[in-house]
Protein backbone atom coordinates (compact mmCIF):
# COMPACT_ATOMS: atom_id res chain seq x y z
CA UNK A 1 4.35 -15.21 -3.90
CA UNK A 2 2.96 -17.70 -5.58
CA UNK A 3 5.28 -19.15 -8.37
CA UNK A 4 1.91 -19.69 -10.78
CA UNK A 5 -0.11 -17.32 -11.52
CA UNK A 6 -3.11 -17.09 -13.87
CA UNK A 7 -4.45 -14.13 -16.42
CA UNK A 8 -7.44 -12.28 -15.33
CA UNK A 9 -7.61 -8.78 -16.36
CA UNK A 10 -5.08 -6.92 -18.72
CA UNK A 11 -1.85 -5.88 -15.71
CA UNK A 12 -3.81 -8.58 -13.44
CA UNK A 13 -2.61 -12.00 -12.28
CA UNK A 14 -4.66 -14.45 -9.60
CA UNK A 15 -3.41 -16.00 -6.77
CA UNK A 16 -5.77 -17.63 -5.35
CA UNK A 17 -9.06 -14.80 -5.03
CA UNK A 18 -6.89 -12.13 -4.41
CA UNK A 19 -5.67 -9.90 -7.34
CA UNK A 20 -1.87 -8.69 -7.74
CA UNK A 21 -0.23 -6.97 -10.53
CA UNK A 22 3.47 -7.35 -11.32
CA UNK A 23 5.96 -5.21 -9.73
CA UNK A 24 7.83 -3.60 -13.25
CA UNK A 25 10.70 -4.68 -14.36
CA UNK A 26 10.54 -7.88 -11.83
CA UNK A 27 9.32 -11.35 -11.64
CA UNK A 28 7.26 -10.68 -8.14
CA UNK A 29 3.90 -9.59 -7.67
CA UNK A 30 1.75 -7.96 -5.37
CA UNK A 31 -1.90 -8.33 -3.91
CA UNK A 32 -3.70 -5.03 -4.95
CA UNK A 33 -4.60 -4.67 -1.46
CA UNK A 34 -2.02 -3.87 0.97
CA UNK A 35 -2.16 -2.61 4.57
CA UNK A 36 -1.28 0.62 5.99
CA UNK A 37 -0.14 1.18 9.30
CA UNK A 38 -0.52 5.01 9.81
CA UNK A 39 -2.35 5.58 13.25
CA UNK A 40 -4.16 2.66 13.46
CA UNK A 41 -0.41 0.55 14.90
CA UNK A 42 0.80 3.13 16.84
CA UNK A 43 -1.11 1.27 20.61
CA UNK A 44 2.61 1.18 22.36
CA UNK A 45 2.47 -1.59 24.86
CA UNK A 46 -1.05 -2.18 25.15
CA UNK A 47 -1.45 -6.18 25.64
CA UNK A 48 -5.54 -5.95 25.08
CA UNK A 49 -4.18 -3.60 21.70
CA UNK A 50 -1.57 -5.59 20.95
CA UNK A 51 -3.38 -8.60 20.78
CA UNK A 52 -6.12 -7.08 18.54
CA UNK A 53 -3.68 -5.79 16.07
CA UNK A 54 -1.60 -9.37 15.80
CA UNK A 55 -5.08 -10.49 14.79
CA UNK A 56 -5.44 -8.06 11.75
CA UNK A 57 -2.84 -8.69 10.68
CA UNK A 58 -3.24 -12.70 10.98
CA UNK A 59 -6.30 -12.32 9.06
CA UNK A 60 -4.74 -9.76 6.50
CA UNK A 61 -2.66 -12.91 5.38
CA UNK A 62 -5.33 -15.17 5.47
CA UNK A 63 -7.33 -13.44 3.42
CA UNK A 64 -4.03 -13.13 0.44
CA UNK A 65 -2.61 -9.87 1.93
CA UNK A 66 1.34 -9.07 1.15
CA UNK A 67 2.38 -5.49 1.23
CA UNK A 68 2.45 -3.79 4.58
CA UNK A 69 3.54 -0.29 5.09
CA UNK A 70 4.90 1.64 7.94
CA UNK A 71 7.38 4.41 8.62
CA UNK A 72 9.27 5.74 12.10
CA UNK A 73 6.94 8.73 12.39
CA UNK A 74 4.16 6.31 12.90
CA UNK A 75 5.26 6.09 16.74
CA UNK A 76 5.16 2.58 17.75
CA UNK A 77 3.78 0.72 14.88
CA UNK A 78 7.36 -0.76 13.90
CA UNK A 79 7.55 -2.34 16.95
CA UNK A 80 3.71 -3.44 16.94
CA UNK A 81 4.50 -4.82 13.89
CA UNK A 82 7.74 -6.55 15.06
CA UNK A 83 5.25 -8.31 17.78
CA UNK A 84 2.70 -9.36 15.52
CA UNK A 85 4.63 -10.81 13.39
CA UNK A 86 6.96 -12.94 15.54
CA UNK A 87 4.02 -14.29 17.27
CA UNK A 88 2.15 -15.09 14.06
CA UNK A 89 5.65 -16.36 11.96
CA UNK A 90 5.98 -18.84 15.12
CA UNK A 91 3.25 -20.79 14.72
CA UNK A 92 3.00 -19.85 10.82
CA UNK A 93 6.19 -19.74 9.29
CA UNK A 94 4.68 -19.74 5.58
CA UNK A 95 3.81 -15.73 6.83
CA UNK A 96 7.33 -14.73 6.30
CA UNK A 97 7.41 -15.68 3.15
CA UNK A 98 4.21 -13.57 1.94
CA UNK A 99 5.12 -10.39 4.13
CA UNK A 100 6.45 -8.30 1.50
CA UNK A 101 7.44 -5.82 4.26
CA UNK A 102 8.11 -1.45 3.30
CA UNK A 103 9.38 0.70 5.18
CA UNK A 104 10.75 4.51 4.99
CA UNK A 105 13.67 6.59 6.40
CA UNK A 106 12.83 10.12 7.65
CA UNK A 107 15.27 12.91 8.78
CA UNK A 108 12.94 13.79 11.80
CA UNK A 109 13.53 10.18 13.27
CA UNK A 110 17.62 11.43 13.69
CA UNK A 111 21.03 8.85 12.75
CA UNK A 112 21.51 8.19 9.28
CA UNK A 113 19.82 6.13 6.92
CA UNK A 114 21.94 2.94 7.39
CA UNK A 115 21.07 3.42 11.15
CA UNK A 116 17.41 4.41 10.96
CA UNK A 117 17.39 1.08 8.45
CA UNK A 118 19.03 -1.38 10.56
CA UNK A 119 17.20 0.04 14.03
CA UNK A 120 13.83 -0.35 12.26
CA UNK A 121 14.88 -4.31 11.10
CA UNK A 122 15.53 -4.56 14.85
CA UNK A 123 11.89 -3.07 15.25
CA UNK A 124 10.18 -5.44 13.30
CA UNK A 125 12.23 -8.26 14.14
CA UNK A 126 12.90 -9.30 10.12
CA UNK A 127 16.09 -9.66 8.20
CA UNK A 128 15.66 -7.32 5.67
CA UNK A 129 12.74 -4.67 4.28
CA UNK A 130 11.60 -5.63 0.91
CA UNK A 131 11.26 -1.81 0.09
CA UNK A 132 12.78 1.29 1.70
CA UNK A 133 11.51 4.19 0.84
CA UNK A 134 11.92 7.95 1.58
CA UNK A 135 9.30 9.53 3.41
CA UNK A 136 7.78 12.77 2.20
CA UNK A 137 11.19 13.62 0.04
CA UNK A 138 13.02 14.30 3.47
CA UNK A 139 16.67 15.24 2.25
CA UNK A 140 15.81 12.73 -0.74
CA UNK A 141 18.95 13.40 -2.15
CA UNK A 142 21.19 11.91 0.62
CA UNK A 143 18.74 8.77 1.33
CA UNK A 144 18.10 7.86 -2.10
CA UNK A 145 22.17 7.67 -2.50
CA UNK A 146 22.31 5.19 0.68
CA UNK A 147 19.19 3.32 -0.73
CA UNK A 148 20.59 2.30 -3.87
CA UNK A 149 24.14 1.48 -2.04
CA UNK A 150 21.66 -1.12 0.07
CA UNK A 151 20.11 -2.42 -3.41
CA UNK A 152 23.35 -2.45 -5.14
CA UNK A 153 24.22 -4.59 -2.07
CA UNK A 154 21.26 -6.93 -1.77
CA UNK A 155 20.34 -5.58 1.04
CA UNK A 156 16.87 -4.74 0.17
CA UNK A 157 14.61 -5.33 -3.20
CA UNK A 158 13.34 -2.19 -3.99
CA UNK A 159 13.69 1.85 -3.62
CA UNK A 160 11.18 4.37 -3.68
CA UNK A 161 10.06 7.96 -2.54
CA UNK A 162 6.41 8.79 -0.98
CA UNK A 163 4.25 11.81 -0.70
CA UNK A 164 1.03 12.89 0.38
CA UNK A 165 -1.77 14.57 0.34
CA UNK A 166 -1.07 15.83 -2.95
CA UNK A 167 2.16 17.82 -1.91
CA UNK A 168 5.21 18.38 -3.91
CA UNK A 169 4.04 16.44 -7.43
CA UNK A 170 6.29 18.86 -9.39
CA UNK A 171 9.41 17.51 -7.35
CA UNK A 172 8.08 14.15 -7.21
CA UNK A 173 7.97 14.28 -11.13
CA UNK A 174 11.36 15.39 -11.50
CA UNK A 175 12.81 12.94 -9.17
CA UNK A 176 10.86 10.16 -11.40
CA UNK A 177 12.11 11.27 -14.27
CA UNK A 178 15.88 11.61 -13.41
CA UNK A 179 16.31 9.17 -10.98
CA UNK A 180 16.39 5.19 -11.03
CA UNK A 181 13.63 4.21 -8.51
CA UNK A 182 11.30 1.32 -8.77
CA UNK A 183 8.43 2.79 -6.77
CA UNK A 184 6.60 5.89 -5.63
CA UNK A 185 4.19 6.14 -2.95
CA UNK A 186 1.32 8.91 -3.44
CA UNK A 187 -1.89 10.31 -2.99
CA UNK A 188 -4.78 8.91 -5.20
CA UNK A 189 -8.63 8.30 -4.80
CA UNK A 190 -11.54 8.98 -6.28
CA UNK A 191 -11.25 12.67 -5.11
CA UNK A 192 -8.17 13.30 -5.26
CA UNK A 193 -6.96 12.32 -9.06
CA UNK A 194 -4.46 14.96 -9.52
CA UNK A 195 -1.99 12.42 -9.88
CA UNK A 196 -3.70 11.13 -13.09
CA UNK A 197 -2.09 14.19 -15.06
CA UNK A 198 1.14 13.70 -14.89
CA UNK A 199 2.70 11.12 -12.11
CA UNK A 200 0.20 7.98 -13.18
CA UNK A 201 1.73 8.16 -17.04
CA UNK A 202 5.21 9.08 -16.17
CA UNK A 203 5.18 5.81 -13.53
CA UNK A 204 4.04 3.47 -16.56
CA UNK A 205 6.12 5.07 -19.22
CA UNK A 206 9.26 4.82 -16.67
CA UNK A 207 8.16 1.39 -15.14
CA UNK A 208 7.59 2.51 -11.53
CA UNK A 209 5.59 0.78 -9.51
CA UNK A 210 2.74 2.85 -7.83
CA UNK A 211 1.91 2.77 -3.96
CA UNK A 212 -1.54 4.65 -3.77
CA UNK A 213 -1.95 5.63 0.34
CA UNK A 214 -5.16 7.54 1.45
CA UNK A 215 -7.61 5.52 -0.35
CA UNK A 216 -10.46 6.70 2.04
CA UNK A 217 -8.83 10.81 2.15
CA UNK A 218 -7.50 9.84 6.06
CA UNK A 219 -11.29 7.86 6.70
CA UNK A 220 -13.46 10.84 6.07
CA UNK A 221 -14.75 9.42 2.31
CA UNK A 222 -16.61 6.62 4.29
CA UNK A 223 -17.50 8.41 7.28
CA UNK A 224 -19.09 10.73 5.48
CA UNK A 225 -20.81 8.64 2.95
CA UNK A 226 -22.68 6.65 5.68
CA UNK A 227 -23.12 9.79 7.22
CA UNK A 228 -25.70 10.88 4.55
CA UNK A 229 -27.23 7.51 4.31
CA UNK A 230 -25.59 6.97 0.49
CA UNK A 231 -26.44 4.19 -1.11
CA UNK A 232 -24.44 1.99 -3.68
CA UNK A 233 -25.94 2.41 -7.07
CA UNK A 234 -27.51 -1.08 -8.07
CA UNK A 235 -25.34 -1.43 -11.28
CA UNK A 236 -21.90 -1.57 -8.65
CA UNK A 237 -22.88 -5.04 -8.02
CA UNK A 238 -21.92 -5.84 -11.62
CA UNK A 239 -18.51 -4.57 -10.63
CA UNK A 240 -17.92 -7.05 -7.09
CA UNK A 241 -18.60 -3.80 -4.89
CA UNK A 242 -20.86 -4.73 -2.71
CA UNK A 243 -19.66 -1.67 0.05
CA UNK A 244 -18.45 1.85 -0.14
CA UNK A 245 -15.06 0.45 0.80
CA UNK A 246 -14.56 -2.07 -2.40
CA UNK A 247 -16.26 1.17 -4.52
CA UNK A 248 -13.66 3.17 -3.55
CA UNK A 249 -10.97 0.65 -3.54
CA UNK A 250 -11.49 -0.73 -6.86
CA UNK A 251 -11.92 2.37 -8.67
CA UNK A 252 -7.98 3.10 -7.23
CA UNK A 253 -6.23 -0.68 -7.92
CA UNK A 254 -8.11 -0.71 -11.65
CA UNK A 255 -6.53 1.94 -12.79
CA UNK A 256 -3.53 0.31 -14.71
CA UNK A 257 -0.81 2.25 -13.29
CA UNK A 258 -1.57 1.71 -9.73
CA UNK A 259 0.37 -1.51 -8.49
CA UNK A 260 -1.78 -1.62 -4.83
CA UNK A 261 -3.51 0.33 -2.21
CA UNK A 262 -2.55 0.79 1.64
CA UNK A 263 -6.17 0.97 3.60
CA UNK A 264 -5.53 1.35 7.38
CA UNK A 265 -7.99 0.18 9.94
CA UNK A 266 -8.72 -1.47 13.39
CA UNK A 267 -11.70 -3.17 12.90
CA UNK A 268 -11.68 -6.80 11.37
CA UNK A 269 -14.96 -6.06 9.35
CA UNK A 270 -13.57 -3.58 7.79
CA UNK A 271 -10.47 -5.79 7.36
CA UNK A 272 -12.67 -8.26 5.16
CA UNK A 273 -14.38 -5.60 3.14
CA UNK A 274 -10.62 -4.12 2.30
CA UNK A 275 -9.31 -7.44 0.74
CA UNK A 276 -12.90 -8.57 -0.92
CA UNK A 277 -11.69 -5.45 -3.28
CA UNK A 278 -8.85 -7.25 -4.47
CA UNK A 279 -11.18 -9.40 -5.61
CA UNK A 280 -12.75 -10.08 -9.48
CA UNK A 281 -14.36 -8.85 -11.24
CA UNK A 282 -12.55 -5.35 -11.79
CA UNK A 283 -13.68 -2.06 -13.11
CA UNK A 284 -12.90 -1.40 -16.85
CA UNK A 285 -12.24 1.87 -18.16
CA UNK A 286 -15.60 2.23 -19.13
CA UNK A 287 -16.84 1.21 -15.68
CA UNK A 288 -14.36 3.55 -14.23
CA UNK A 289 -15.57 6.86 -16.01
CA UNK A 290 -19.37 5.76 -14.59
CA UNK A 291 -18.33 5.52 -11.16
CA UNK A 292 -16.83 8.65 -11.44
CA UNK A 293 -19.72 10.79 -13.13
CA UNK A 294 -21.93 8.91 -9.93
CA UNK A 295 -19.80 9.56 -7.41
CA UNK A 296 -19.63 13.27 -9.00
CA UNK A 297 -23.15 14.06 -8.22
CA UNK A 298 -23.89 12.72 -4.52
């Protein structure tokens, strides 16, 4: 991360033209835009595939990228991941140090947490994760514990928990409000704003950084936008959102709880159009309300 980094917005800092908000209770900060790796990594040993994805993600960093998420039910993308970045880090070193690199543990993927940890390292070929998380609550209780011997250790930055699609918010809320985590990784778009009840104001009253995955609801927000020929309402320009994708995307980062988004995708285009949302100028809580009564009625 940069070590300067200038005002823009109220919870915003500027590095470069990308946008990142401050991780709480931390010196580091993020890019608003992060990159998820659900489906779109898992290509196994595809060379043609492989190559393609070592580009994405070349051009994720180019373009001020940091966060990027995975998990061992995502098949092979730990190890996609592992190739892309040890060709990219070899002839870019300065991409190691910008890779702010999450991960989860999972019951389903069998061994314990230490071993899932250290076998997914191995995976993507890096020292340490910069956040370890536990995916979908899976026997939270027993991988949170190992977590925050890791932390306690130095052995990774940051803890967390995930859900999705919506599931389990009542135990997710408990489990913020008891235990010591610095991130949770949730549900939220412009559809889907249950979290705004409860889990949005418990992560800023608690300090908890927020990871908001399904920006798009899995793809089908876009797909079905340009399905029925939508257009962008003229007064979106005023707001930097020149596609459906930096709509959709800003309306998620500018809410002041959220610390970044995870869009997935295989297509460089849509690459570009993910990290122009990270991008000024930002929605304001005024703004935000109007894309929401316009999205409403389409």
């Amino acid at each position: 991360m940069a070590a300067s980094l200038l005002p823009v917005f109220p919870g915003f800092a500027i590095n470069g033209a990308h946008l990142q908000k401050n991780i709480p209770n931390s010196n580091k900060a993020l890019p608003v835009i992060g990159m998820g790796t659900w489906r779109t990594f898992n290509v196994g040993s595809d060379a043609k595939l492989l190559a393609a994805r070592t580009e994405l993600v070349k051009v994720f960093f180019e373009l001020g990228g940091g966060m990027i998420d995975s998990s061992p039910m995502y098949g092979s993308a730990p190890d996609v991941m592992g190739y892309a970045l040890s060709q990219l880090v070899a002839a870019q070193p300065a991409i190691a140090d910008n890779l702010f690199a999450a991960e989860k543990v999972w019951s389903p993927a069998g061994g314990s947490a230490r071993e899932q940890v250290a076998d997914l390292q191995r995976r993507w070929n890096i020292p340490q994760f910069n956040l370890l998380q536990v995916h979908n609550l899976s026997d939270w209780r027993e991988h949170l514990a190992v977590l925050r011997e890791l932390k306690a250790a130095g052995k990774v930055g940051y803890i967390g928990i995930t859900t999705s699609h919506g599931r389990r918010h009542r135990e997710v809320e408990q489990i913020m409000a008891a235990e010591s985590i610095d991130f949770v990784q949730l549900t939220y778009n412009i559809i889907e704003r249950e979290a705004e009840n409860r889990l949005l104001p418990l992560a800023a009253e608690k300090g908890i950084a927020v990871i908001a995955n399904r920006p798009y609801n899995g793809g089908s927000l876009i797909k079905n936008l340009k399905r029925r020929g939508e257009r962008l309402p003229d007064w979106a320009a005023e707001h930097g959102c020149t596609t459906w994708a930096e709509f959709l995307l800003k309306f998620i980062v500018s809410h002041p709880a959220v610390s970044c988004a995870i869009p997935a995708t295989t297509r460089l285009e849509h690459l570009q159009e993910n990290m122009r949302a990270g991008h000024n100028p930002m929605p304001s809580a005024k703004a935000r309300q109007q894309m929401l009564r316009f999205f409403d009625t389409l």
